[in-house]
Structures are given as C-alpha cells and as structure tokens.
N, C-alpha and C. Protein backbone atom coordinates (compact mmCIF):
# COMPACT_ATOMS: atom_id res chain seq x y z
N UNK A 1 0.84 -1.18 0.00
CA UNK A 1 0.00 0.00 0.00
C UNK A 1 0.89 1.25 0.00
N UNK A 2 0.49 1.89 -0.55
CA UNK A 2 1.16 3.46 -0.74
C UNK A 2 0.24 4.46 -0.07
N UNK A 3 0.91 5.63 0.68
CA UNK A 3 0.70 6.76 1.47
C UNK A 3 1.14 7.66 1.05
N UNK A 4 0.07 9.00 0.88
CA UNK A 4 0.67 10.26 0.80
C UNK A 4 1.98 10.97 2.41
N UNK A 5 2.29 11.76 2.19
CA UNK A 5 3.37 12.48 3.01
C UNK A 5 1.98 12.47 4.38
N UNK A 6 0.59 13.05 4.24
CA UNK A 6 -0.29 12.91 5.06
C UNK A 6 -0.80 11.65 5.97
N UNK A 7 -0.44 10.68 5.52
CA UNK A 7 -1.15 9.52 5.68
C UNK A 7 0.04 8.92 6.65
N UNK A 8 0.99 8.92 5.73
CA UNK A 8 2.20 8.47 6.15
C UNK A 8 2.97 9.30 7.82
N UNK A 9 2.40 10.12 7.89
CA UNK A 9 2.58 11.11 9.23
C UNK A 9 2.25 10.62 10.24
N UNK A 10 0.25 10.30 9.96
CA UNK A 10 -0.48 9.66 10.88
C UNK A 10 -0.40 8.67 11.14
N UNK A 11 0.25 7.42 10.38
CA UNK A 11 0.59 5.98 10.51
C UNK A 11 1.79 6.24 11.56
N UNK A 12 2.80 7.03 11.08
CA UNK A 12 4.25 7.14 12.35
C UNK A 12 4.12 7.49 13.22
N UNK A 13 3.35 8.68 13.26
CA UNK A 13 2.99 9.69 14.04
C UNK A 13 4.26 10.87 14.57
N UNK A 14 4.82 11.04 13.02
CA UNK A 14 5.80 12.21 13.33
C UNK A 14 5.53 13.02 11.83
N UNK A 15 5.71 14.25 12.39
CA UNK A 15 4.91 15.50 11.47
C UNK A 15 5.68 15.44 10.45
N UNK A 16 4.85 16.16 9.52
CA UNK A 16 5.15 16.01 8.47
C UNK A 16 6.37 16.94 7.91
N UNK A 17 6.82 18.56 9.08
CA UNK A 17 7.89 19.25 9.19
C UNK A 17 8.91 17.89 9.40
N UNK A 18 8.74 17.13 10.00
CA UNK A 18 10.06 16.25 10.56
C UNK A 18 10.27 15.34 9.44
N UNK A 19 9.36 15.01 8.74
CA UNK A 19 9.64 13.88 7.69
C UNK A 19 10.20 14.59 6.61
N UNK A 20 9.47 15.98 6.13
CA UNK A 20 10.46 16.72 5.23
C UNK A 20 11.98 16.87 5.70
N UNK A 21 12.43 17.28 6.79
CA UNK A 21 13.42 17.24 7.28
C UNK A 21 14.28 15.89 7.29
N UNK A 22 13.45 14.91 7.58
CA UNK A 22 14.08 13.46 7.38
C UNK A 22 14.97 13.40 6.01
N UNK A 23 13.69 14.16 5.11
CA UNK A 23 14.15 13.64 3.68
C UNK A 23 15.01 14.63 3.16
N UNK A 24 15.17 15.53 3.60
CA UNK A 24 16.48 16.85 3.61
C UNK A 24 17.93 16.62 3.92
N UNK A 25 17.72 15.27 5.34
CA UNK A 25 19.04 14.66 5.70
C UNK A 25 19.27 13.75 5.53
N UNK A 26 18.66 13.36 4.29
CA UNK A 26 18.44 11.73 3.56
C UNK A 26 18.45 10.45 4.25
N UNK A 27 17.64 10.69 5.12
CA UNK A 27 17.49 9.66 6.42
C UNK A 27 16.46 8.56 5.18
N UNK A 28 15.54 9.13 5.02
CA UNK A 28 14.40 8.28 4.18
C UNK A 28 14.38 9.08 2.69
N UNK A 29 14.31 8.42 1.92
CA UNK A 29 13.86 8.70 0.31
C UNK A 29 12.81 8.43 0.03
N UNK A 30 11.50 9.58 0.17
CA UNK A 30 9.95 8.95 -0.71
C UNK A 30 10.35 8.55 -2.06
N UNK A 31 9.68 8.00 -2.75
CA UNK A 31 9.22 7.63 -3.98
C UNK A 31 8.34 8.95 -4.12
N UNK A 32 8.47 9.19 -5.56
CA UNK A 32 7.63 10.59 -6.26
C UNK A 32 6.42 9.86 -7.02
N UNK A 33 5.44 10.11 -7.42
CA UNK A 33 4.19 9.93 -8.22
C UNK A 33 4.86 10.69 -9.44
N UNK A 34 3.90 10.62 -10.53
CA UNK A 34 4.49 11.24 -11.96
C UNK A 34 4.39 12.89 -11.48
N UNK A 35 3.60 13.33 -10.52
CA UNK A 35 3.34 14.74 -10.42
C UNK A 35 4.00 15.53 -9.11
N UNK A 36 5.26 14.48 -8.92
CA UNK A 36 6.07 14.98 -7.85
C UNK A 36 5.64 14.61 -6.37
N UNK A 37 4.59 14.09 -6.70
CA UNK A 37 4.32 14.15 -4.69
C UNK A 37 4.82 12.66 -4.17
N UNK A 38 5.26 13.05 -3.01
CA UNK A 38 5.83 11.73 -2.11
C UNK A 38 5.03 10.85 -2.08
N UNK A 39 5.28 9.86 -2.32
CA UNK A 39 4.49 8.59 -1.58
C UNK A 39 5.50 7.57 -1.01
N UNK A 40 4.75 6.83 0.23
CA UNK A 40 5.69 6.34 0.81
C UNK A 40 5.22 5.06 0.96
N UNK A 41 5.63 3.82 1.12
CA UNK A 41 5.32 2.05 1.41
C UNK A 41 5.60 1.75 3.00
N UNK A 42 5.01 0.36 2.81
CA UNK A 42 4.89 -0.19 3.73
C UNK A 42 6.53 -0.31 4.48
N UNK A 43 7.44 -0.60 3.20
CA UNK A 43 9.31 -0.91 3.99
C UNK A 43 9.25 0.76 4.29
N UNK A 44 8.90 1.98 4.15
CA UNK A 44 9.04 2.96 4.67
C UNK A 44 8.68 2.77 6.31
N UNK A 45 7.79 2.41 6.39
CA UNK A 45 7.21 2.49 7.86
C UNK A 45 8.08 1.54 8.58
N UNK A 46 8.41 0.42 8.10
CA UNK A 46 9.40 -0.02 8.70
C UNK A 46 10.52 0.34 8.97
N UNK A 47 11.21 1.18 8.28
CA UNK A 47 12.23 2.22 8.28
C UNK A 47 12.26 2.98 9.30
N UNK A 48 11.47 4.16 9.27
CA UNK A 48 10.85 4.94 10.13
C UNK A 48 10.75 4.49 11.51
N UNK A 49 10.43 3.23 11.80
CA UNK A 49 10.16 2.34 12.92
C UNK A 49 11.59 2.23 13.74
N UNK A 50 12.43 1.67 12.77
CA UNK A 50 13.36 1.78 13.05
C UNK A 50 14.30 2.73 13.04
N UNK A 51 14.28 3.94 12.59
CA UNK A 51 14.88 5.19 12.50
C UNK A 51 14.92 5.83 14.24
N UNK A 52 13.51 5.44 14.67
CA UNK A 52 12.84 5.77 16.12
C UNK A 52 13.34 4.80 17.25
N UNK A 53 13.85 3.79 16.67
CA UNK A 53 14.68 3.30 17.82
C UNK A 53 15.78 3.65 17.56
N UNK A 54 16.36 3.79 16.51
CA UNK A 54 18.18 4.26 17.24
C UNK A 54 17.88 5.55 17.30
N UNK A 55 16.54 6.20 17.33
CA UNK A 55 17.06 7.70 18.18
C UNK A 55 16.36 7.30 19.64
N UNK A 56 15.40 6.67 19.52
CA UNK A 56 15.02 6.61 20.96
C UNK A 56 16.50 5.80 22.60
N UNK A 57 17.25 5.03 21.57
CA UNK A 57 18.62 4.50 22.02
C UNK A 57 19.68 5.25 22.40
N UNK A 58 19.17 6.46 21.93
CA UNK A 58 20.32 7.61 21.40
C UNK A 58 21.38 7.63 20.69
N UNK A 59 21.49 7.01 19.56
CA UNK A 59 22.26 6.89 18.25
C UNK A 59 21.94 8.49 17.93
N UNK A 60 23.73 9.13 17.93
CA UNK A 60 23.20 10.02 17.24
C UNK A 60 22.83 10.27 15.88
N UNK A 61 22.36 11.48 15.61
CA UNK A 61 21.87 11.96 14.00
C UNK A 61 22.87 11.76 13.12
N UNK A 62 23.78 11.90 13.19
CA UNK A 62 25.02 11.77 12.37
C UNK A 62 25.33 10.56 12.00
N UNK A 63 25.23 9.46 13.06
CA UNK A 63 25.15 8.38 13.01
C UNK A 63 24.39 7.37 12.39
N UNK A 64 23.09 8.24 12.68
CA UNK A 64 21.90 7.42 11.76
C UNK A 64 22.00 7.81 10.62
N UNK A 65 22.33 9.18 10.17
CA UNK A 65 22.45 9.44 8.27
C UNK A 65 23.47 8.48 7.73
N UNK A 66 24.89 8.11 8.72
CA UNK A 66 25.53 7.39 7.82
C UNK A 66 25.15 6.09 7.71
N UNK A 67 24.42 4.98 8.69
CA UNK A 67 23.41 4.11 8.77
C UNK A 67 22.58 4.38 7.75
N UNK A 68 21.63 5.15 7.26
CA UNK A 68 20.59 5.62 6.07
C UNK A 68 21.33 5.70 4.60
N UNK A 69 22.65 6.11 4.64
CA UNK A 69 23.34 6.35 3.57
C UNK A 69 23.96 4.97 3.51
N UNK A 70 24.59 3.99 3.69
CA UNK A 70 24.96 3.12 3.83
C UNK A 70 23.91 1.86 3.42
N UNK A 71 22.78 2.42 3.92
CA UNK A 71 21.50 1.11 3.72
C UNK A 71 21.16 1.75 2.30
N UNK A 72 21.12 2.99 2.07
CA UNK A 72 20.49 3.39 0.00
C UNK A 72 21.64 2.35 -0.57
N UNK A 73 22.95 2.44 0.43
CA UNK A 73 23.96 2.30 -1.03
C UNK A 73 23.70 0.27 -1.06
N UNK A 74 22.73 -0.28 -0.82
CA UNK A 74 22.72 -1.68 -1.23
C UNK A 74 23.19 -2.61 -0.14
N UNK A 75 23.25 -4.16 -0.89
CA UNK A 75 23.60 -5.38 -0.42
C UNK A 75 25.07 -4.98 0.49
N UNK A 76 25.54 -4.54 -0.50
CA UNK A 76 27.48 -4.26 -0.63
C UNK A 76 27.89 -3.84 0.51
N UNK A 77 27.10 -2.96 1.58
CA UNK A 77 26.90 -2.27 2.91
C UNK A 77 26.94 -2.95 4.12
N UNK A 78 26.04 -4.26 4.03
CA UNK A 78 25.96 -5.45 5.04
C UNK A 78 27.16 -5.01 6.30
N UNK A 79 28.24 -5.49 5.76
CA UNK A 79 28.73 -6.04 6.90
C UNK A 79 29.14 -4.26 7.67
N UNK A 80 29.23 -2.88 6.73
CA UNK A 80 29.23 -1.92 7.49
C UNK A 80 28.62 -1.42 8.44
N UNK A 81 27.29 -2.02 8.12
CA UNK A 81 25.91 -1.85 8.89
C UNK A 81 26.01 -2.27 10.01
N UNK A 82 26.22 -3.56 10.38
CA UNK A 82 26.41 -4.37 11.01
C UNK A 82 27.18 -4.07 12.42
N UNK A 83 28.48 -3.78 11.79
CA UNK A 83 29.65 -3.55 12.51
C UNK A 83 29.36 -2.31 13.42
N UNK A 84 28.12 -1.29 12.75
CA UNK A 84 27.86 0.17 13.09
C UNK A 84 26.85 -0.38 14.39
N UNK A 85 25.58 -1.34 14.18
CA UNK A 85 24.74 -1.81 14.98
C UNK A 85 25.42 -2.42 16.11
N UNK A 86 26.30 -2.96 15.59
CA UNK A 86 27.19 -4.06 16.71
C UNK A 86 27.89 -2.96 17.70
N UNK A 87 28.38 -1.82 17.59
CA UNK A 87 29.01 -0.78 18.26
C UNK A 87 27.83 -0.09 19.51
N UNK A 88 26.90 0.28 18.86
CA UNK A 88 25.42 0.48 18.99
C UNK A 88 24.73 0.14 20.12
N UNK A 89 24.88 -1.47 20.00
CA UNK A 89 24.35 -2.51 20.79
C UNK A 89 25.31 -2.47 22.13
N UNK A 90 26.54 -2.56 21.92
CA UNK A 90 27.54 -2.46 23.19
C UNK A 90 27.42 -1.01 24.17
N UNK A 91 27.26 -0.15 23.39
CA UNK A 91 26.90 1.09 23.91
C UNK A 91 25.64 0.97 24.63
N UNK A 92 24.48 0.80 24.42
CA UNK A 92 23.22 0.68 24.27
C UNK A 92 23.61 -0.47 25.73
N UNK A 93 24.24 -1.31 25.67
CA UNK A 93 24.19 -2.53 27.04
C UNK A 93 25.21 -1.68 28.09
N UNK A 94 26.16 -1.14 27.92
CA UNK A 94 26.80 -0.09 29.11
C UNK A 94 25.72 0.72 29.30
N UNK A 95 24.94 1.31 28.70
CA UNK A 95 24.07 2.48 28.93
C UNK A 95 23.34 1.65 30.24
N UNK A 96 22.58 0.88 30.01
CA UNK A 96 21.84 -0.28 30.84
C UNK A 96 22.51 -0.59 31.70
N UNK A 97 23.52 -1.26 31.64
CA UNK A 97 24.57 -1.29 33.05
C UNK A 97 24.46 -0.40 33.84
N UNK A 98 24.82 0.66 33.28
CA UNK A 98 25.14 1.90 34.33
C UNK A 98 23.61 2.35 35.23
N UNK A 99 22.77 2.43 33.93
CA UNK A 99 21.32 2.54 34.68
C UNK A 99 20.93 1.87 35.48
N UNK A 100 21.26 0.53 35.41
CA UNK A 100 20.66 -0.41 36.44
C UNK A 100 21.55 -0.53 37.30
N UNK A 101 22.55 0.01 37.41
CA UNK A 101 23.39 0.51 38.75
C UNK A 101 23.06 1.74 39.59
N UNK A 102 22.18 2.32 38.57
CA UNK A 102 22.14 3.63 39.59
C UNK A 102 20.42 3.58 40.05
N UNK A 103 19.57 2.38 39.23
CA UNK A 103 18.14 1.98 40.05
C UNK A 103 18.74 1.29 41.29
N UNK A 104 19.23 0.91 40.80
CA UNK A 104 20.00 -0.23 42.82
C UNK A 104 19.98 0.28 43.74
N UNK A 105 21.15 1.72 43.51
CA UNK A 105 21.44 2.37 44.30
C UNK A 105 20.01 3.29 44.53
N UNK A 106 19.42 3.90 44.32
CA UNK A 106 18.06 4.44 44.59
C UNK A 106 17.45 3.48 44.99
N UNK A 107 17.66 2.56 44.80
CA UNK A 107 16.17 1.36 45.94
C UNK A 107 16.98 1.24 47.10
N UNK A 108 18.14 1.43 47.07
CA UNK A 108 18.65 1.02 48.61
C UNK A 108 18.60 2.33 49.26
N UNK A 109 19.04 3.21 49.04
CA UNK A 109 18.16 4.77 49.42
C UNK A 109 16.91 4.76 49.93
N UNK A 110 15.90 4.49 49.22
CA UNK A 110 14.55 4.37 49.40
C UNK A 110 14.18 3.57 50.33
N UNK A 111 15.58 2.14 50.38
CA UNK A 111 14.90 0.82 51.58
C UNK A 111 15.47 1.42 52.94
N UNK A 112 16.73 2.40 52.74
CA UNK A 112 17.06 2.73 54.26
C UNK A 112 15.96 3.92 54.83
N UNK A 113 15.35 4.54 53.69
CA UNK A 113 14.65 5.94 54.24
C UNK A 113 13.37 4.63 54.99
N UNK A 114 13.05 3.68 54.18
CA UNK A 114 11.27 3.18 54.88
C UNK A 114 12.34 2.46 56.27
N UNK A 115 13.46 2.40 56.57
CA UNK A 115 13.51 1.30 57.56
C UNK A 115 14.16 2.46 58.74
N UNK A 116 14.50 3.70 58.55
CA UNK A 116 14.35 4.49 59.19
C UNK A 116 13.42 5.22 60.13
N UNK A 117 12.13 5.37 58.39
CA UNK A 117 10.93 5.70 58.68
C UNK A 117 10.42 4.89 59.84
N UNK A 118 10.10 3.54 59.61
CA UNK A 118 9.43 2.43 60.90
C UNK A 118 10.06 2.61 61.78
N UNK A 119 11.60 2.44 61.82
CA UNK A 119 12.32 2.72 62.91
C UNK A 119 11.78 4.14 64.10
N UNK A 120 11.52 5.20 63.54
CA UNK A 120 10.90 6.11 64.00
C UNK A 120 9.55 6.01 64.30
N UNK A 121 8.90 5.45 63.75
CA UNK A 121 7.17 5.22 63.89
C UNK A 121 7.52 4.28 65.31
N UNK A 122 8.14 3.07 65.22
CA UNK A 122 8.13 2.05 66.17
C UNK A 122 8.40 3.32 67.55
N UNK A 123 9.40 4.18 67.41
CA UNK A 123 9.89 4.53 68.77
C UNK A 123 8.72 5.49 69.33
N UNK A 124 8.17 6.03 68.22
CA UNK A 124 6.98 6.82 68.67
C UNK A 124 5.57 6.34 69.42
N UNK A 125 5.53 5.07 68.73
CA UNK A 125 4.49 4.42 69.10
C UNK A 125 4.66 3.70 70.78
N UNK A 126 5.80 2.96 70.57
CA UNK A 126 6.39 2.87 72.35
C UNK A 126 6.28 4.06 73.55
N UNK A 127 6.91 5.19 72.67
CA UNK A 127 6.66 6.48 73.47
C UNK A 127 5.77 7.09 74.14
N UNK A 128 4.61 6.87 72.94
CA UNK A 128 2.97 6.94 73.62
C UNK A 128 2.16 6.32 74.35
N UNK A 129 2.77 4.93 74.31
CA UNK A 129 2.22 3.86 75.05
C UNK A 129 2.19 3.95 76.69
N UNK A 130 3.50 4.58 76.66
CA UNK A 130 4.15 4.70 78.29
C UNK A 130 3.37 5.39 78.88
C-alpha cells in the first residue's frame, strides 16, 4: 500500500515538518508519483520504525544518516551496517549497566529511608504507650 506524506505522518505519528526534514538529511527517500508528490510504502514504515529506535537509544543523527546512507547504497553495505549496529548494541548494554546501577542504588536509598521511617514510627508508638 502506498501513502501520501499525510497519511504516512499519521501511521508514524511524526509531522510532516520532521519527515520533510528526514528527507532533507536523507534519512528516508519517498518515492515521487508522476506529479512529484511523495508517496511512501509499507518498507518505509518499517524504516521509520526503526529510525525511532536508534534515536530513541540515542544513536546520534550523524550516526543514523551514515546508517541511512549506507543502507540506499545496497547489499554491498551489510557487513558496514552491522559492525555500526554491533558498536550500537555495546553502547546501548553499558548504557543499561550503568542505569541499572544507579536503580539499585536508589532502591537502597529508598529501603534505608522506609527502615528508618518504621524505625521512628516504632519509637513513637512505644513512646505513647508509656
């Protein structure tokens, strides 16, 4: 199925300023109709899909054009691609490391503040008792 630049917005759900812009930094290439207007396919949306995870990963922009430029230029690209994702992925698992080092450390924060907290409730509650 084919989508106008409109259609194709609402399926991603990123504006249509950003997709012109996409196609300014040759992230994505529409296909033209005989009368110039974009239309875009279904491997677009898949694209796009994936365009949104290596930014949501934080791959930068620079990074992803040469990823985008690399995937126009064909088969021949493979193993560049690859090697770029594979970098990506290691980054992307330190990122996680580190994060889930620093949720740890905030739950053990959080477990000394509640065992403080009771700690104080308990002495209060003794206190009143007397």
């Amino acid at each position: 199925m084919d989508y106008s630049i409109g259609e194709f917005s609402k399926l991603t759900n990123i504006s249509i300023y950003t997709l012109r812009y996409y196609e300014k930094e040759d992230l994505i290439i529409p296909n033209r109709k005989e009368n110039g207007r974009r239309y875009y396919s279904e491997k677009d949306v898949i694209w796009m899909e994936f365009i949104r995870r290596l930014k949501d990963t934080n791959m930068p922009i620079k990074e992803i054009q040469k990823y985008a430029k690399l995937r126009a230029a064909g088969d021949t690209t493979m193993n560049n691609r690859r090697e770029m994702l594979t970098k990506h992925r290691i980054n992307l698992e330190e990122e996680i490391a580190k994060s889930n080092e620093h949720l740890n450390k905030l739950i053990d924060k959080i477990n000394y503040y509640n065992e403080e907290i009771d700690k104080q409730s308990q002495h209060w509650i003794w206190q009143n008792m007397i």
